[in-house]
N, C-alpha and C. Protein backbone atom coordinates (compact mmCIF):
# COMPACT_ATOMS: atom_id res chain seq x y z
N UNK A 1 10.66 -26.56 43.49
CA UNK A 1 9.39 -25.93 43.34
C UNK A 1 9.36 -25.20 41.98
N UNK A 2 8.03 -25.41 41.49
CA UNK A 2 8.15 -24.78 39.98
C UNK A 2 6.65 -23.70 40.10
N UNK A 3 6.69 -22.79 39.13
CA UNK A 3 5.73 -22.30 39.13
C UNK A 3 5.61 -21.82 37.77
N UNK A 4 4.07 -21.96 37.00
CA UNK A 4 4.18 -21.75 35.42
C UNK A 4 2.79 -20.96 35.78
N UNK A 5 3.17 -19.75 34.85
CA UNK A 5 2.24 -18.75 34.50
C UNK A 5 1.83 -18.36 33.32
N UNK A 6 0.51 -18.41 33.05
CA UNK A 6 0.55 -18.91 31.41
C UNK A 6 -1.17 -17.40 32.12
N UNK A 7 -0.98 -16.84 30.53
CA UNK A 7 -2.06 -15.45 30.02
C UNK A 7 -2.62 -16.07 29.00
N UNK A 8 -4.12 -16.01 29.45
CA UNK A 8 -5.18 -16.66 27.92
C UNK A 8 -5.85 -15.40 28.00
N UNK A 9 -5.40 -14.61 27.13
CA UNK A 9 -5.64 -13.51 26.49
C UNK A 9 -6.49 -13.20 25.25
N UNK A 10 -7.01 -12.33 24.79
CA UNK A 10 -7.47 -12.54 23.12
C UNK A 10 -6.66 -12.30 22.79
N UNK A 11 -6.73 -13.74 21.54
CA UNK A 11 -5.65 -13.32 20.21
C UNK A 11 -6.10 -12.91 19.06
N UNK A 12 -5.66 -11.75 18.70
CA UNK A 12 -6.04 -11.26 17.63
C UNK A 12 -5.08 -11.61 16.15
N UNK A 13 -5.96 -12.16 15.10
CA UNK A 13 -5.12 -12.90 14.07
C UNK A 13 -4.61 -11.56 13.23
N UNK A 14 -3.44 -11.54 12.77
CA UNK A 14 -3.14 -10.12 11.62
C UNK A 14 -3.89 -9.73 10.60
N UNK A 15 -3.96 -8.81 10.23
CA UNK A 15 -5.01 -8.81 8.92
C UNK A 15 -3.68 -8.95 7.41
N UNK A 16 -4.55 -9.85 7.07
CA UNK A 16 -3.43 -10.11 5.55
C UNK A 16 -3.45 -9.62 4.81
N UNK A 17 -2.70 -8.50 4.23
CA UNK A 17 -2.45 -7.86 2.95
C UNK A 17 -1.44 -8.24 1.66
N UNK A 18 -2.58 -7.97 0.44
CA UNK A 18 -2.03 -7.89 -0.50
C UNK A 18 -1.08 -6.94 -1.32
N UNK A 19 -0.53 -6.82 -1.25
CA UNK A 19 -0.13 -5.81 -2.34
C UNK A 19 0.44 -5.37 -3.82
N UNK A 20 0.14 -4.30 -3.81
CA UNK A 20 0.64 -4.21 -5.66
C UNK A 20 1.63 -2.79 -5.88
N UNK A 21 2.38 -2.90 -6.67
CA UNK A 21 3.28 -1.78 -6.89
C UNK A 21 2.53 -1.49 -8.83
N UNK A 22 2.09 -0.32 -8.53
CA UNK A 22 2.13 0.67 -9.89
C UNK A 22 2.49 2.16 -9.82
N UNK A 23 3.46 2.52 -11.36
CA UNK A 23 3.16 3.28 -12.23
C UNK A 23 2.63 4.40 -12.52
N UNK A 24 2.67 5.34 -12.39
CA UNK A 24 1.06 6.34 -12.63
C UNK A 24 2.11 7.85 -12.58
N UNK A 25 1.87 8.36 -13.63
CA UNK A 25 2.46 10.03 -14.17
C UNK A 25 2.47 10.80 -12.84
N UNK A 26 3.14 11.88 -12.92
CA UNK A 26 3.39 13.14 -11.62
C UNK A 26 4.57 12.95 -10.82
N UNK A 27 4.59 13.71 -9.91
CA UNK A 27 5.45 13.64 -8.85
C UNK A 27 4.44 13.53 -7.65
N UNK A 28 4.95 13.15 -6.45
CA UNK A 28 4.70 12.59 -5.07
C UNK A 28 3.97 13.59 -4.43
N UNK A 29 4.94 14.79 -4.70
CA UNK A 29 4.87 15.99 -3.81
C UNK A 29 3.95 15.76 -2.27
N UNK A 30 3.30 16.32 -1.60
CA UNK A 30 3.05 16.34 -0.06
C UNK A 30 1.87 15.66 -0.32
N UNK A 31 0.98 14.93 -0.73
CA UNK A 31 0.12 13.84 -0.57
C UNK A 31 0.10 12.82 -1.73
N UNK A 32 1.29 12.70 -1.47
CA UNK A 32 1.29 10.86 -2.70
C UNK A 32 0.56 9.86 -2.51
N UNK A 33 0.71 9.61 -0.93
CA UNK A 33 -0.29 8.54 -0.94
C UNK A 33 -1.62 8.57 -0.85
N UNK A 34 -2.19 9.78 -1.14
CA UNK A 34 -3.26 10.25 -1.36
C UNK A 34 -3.80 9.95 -2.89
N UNK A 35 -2.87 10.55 -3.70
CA UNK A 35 -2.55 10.82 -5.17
C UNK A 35 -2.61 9.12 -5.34
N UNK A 36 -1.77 8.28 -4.64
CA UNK A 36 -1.42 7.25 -5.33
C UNK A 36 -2.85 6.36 -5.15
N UNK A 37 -3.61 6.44 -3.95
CA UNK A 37 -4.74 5.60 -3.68
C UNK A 37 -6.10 6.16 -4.62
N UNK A 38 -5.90 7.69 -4.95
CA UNK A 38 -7.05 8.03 -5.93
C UNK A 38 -6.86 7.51 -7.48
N UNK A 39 -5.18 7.33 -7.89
CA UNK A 39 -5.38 6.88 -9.30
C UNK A 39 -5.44 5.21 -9.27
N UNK A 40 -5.10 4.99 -8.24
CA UNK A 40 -5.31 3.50 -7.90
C UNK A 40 -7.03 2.87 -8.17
N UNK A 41 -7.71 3.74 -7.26
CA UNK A 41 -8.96 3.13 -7.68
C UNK A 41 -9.17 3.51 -8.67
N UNK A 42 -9.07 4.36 -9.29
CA UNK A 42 -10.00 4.61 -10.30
C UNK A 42 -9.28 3.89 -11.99
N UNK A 43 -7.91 3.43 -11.60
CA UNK A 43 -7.40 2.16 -12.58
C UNK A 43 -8.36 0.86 -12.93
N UNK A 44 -9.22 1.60 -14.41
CA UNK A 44 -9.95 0.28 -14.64
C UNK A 44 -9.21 -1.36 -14.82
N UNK A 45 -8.19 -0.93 -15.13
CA UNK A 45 -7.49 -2.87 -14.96
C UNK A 45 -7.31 -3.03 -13.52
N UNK A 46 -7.69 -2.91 -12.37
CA UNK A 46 -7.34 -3.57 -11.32
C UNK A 46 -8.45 -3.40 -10.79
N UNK A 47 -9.70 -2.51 -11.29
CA UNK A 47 -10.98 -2.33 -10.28
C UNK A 47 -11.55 -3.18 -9.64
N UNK A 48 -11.11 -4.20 -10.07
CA UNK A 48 -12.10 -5.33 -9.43
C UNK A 48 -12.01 -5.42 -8.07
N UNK A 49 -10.16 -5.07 -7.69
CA UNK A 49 -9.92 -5.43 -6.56
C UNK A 49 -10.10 -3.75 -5.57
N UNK A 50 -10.53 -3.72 -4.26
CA UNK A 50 -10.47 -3.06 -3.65
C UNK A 50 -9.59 -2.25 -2.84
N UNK A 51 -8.72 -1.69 -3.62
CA UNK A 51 -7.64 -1.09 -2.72
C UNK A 51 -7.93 -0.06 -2.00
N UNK A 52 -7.47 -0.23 -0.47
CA UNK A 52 -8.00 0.97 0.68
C UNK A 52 -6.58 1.11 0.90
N UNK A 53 -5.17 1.15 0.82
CA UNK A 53 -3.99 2.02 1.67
C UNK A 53 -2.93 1.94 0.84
N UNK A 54 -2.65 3.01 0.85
CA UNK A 54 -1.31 3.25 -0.08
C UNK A 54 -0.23 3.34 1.10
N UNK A 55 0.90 2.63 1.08
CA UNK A 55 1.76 3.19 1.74
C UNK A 55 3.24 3.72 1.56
N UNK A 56 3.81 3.58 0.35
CA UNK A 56 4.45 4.78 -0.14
C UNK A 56 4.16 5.09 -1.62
N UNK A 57 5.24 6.14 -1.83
CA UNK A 57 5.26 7.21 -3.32
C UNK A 57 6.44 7.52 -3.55
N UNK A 58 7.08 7.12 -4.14
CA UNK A 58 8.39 7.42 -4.73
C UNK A 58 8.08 8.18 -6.06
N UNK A 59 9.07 9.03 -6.23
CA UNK A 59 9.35 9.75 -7.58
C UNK A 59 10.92 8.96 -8.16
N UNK A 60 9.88 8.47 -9.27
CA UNK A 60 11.01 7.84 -9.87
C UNK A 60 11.56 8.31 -11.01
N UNK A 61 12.89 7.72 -10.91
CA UNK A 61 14.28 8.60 -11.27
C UNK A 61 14.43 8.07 -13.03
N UNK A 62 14.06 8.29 -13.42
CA UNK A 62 13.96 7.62 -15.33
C UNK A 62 15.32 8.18 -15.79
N UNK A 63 16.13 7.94 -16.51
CA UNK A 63 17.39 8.95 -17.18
C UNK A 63 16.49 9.94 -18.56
N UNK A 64 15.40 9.56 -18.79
CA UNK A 64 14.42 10.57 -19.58
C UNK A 64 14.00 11.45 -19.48
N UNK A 65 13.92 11.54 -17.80
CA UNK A 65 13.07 13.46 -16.98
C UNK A 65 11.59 12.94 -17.20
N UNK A 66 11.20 11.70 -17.62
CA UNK A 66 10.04 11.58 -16.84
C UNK A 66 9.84 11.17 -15.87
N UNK A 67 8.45 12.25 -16.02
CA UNK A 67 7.76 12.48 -14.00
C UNK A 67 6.71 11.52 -13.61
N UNK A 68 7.61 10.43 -13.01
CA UNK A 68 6.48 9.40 -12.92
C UNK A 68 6.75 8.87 -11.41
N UNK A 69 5.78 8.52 -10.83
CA UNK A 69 5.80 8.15 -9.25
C UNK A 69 5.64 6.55 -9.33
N UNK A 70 6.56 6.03 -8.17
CA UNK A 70 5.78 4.38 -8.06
C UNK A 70 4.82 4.54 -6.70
N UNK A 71 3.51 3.90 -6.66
CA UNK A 71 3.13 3.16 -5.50
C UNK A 71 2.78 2.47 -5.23
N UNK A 72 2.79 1.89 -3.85
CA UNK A 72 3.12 0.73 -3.05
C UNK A 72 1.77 1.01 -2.36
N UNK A 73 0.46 0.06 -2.57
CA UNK A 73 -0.54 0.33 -2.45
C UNK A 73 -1.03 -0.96 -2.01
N UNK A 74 -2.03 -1.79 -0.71
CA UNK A 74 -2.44 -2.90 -0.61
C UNK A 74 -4.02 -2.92 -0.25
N UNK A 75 -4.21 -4.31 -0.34
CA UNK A 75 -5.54 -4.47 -0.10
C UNK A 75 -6.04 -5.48 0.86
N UNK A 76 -7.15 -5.92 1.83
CA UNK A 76 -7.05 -7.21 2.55
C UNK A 76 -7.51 -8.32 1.21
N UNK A 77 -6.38 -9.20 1.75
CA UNK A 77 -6.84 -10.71 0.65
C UNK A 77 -7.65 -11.42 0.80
């Protein structure tokens, strides 16, 4: 005796993100990814594209003592 149990459920497809890593002066401090999504948009070389989520901010480590953050910022493709 066999018995097969099969769930037709909604499937929900992932949403696809793009992403981009930039650049941009300061430190992280307690809202980077705040910091990082406001200089993000307002970066005229990438405006075209719509970035809504930053998801990290690193303070990066230069051997110069400059204060420069990376972020890790995406968009749907």
């Amino acid at each position: 005796m066999f018995l097969v149990l099969s769930y037709h459920g909604e499937v929900k497809a992932a949403s696809k993100r793009c992403h981009i890593v930039r650049i941009y002066p300061g430190k992280c401090r307690n809202n980077g990814n705040k910091a990082c999504l406001d200089d993000i948009t307002k970066d005229k070389r990438i405006q075209i594209f719509k970035y809504d989520r930053c998801s990290s901010c690193m303070d990066a480590d230069w051997p110069e003592n400059i204060n420069d953050r990376v972020c890790n910022c995406s968009r749907a493709c």
